[in-house]
N, C-alpha and C. Protein backbone atom coordinates (compact mmCIF):
# COMPACT_ATOMS: atom_id res chain seq x y z
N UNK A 1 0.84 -1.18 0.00
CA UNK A 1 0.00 0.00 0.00
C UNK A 1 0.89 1.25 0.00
N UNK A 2 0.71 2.17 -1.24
CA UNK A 2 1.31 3.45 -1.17
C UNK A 2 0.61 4.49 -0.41
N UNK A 3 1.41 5.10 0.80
CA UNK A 3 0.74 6.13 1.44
C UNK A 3 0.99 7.45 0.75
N UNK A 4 0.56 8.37 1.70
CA UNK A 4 0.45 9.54 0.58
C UNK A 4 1.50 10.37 0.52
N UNK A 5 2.45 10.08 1.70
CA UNK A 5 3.99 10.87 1.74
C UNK A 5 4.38 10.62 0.91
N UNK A 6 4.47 8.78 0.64
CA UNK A 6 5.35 8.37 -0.38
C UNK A 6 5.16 8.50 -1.30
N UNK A 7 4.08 8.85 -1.70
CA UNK A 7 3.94 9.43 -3.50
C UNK A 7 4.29 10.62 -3.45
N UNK A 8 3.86 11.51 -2.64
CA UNK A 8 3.99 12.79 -2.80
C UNK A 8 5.47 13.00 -2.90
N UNK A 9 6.79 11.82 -2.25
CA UNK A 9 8.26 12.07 -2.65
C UNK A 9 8.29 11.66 -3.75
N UNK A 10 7.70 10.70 -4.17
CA UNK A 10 8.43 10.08 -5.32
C UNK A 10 7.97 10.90 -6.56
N UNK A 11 7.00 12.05 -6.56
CA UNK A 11 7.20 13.32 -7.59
C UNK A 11 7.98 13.85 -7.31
N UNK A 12 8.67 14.60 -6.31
CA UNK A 12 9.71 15.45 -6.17
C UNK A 12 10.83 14.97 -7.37
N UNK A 13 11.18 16.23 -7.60
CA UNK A 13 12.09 16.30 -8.93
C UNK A 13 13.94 16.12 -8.15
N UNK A 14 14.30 15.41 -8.48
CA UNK A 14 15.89 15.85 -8.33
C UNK A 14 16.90 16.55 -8.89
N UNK A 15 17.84 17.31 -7.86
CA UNK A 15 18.37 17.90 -8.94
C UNK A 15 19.52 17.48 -9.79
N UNK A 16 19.35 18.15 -10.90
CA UNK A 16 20.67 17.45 -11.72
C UNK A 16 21.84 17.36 -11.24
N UNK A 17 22.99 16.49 -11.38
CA UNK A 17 24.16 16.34 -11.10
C UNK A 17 25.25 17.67 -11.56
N UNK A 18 25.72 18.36 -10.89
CA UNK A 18 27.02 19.12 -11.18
C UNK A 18 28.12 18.80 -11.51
N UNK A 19 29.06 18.80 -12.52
CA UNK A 19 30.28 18.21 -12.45
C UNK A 19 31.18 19.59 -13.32
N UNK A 20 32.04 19.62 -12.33
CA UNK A 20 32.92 20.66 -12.57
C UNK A 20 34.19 19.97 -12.78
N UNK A 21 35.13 20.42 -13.74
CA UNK A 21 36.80 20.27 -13.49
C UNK A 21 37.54 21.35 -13.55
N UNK A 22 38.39 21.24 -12.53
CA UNK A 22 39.31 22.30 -12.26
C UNK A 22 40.22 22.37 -13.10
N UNK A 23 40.17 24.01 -14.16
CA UNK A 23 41.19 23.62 -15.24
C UNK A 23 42.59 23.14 -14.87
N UNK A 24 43.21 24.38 -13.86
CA UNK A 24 44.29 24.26 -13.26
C UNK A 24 44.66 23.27 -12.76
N UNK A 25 44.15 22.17 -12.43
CA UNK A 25 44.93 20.82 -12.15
C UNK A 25 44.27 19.72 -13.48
N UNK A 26 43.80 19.79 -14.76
CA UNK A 26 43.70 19.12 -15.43
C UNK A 26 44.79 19.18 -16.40
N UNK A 27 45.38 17.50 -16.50
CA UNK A 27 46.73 17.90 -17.71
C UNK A 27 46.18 16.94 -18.49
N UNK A 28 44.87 16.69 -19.11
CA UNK A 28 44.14 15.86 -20.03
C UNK A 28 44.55 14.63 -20.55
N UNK A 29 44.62 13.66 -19.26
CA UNK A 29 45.16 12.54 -19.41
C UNK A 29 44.42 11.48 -19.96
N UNK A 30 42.78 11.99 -20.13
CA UNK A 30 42.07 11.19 -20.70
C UNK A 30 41.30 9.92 -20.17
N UNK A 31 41.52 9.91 -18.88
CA UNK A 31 40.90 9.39 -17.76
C UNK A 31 39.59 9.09 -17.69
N UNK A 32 39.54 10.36 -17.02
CA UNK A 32 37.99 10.22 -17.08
C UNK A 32 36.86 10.24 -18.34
N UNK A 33 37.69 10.46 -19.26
CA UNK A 33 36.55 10.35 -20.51
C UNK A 33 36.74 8.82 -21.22
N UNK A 34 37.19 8.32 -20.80
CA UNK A 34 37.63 6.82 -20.73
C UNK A 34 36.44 6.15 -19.92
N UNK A 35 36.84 6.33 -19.05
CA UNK A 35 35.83 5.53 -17.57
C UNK A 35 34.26 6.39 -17.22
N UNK A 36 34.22 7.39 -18.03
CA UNK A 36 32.59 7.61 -18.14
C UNK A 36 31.71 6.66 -19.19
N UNK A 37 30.93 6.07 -18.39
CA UNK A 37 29.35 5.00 -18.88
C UNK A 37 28.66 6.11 -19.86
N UNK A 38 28.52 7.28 -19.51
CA UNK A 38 27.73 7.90 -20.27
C UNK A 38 28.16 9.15 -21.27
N UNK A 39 29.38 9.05 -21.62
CA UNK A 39 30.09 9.95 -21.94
C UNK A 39 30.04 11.19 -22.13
N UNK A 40 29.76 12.15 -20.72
CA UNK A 40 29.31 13.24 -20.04
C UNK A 40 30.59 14.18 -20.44
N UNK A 41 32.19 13.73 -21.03
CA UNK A 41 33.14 14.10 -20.52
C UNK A 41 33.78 14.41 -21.84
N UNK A 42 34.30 14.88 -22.17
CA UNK A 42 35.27 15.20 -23.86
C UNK A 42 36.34 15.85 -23.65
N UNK A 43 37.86 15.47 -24.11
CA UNK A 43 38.90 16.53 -24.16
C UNK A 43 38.49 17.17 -25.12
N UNK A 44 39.16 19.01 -24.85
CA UNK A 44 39.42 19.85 -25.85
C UNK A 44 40.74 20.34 -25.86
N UNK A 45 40.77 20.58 -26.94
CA UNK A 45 41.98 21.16 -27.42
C UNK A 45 42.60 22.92 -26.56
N UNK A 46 43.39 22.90 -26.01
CA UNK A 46 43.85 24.33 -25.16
C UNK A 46 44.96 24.65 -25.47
N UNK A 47 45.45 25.53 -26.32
CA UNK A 47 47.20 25.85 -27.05
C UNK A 47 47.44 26.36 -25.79
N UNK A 48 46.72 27.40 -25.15
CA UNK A 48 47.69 27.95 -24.15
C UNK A 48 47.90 26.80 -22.61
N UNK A 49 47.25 25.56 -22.46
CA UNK A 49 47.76 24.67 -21.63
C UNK A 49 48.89 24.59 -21.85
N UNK A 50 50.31 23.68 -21.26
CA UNK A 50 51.06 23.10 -21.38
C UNK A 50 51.27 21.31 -22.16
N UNK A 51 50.07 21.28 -21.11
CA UNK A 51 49.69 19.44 -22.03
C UNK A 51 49.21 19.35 -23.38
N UNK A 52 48.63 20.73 -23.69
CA UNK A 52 47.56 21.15 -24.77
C UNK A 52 45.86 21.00 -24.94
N UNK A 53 45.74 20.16 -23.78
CA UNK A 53 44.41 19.19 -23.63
C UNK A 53 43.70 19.33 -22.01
N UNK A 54 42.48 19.45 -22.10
CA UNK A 54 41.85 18.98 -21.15
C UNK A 54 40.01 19.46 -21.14
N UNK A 55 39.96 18.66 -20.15
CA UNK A 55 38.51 17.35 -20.08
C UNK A 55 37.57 18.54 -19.97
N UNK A 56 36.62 18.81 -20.80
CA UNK A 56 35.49 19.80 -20.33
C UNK A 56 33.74 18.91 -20.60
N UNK A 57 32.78 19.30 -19.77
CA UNK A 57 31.67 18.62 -19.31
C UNK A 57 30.64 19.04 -20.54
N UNK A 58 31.05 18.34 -21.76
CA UNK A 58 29.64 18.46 -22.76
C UNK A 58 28.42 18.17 -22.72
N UNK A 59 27.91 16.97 -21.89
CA UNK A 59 26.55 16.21 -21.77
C UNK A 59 26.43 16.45 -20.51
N UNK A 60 26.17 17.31 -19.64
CA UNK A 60 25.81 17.12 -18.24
C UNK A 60 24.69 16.37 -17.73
N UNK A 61 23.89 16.30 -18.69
CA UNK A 61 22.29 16.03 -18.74
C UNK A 61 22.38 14.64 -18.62
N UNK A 62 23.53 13.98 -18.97
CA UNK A 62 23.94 12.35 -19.16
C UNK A 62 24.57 12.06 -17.89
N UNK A 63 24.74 12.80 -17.28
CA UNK A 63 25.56 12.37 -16.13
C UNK A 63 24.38 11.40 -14.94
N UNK A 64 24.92 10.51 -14.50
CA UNK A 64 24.12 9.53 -13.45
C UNK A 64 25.19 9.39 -12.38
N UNK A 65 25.97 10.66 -11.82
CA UNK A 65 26.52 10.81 -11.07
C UNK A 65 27.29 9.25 -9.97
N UNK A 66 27.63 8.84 -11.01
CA UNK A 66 28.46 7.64 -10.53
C UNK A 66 29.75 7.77 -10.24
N UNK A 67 30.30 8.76 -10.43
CA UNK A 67 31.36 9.12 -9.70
C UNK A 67 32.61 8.75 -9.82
N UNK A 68 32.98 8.04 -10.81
CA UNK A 68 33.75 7.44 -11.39
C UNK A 68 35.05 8.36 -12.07
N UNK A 69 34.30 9.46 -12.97
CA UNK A 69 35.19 10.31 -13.06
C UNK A 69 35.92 10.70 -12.03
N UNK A 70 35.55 11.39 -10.97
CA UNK A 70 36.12 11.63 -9.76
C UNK A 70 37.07 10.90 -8.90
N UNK A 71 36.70 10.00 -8.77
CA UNK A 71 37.49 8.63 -8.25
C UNK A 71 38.67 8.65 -9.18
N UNK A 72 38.72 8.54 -10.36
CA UNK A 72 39.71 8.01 -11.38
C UNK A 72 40.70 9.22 -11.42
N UNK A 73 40.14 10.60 -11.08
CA UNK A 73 41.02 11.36 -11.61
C UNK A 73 42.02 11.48 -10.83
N UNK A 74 43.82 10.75 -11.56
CA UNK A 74 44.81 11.13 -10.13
C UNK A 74 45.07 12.44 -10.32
N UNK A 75 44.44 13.50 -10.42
CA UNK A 75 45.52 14.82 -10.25
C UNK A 75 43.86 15.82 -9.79
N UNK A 76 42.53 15.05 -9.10
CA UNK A 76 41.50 15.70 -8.73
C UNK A 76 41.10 16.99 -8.82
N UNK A 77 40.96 16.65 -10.51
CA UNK A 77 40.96 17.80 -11.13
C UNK A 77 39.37 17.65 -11.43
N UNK A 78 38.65 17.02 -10.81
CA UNK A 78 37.10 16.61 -11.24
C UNK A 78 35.98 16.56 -9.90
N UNK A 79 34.91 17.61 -10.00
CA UNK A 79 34.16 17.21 -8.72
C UNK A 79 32.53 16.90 -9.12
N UNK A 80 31.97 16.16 -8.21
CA UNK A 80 30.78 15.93 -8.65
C UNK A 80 29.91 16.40 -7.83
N UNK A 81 28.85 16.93 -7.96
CA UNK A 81 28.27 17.41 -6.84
C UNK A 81 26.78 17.05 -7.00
């Protein structure tokens, strides 16, 4: 039996997942756009980097905040919120 709290949560909307990367510690190792399921994640091209490369958040809308990016990134250049 569904009571009426519990429906009334299970409309509540959630909010979308945030995922930010910090340019300054990204040296576009390609990590996390590797190990994203939903491929939320894309290098771009940056002449004025040093590496030349790094990871910016094209599909946010794809993200299922699994966290994986985050986890993977060794230089935590990735947050999920």
């Amino acid at each position: 039996m569904v009571t009426a709290e519990v429906a009334a949560k299970s409309k509540v909307k959630k909010e979308p997942p945030v995922v930010d990367v910090i340019f300054e510690n990204c040296k576009g190792c390609n990590i996390c756009v590797d190990v994203c399921p939903t491929n939320v994640l894309v290098l771009i091209k940056v002449p004025n980097k040093w590496e030349g490369y790094i990871a910016e958040v094209k599909y946010p809308e794809k993200c299922t905040r699994c966290m994986l990016c985050e986890i993977e990134c060794p230089d935590f250049a990735i947050k999920v919120y």
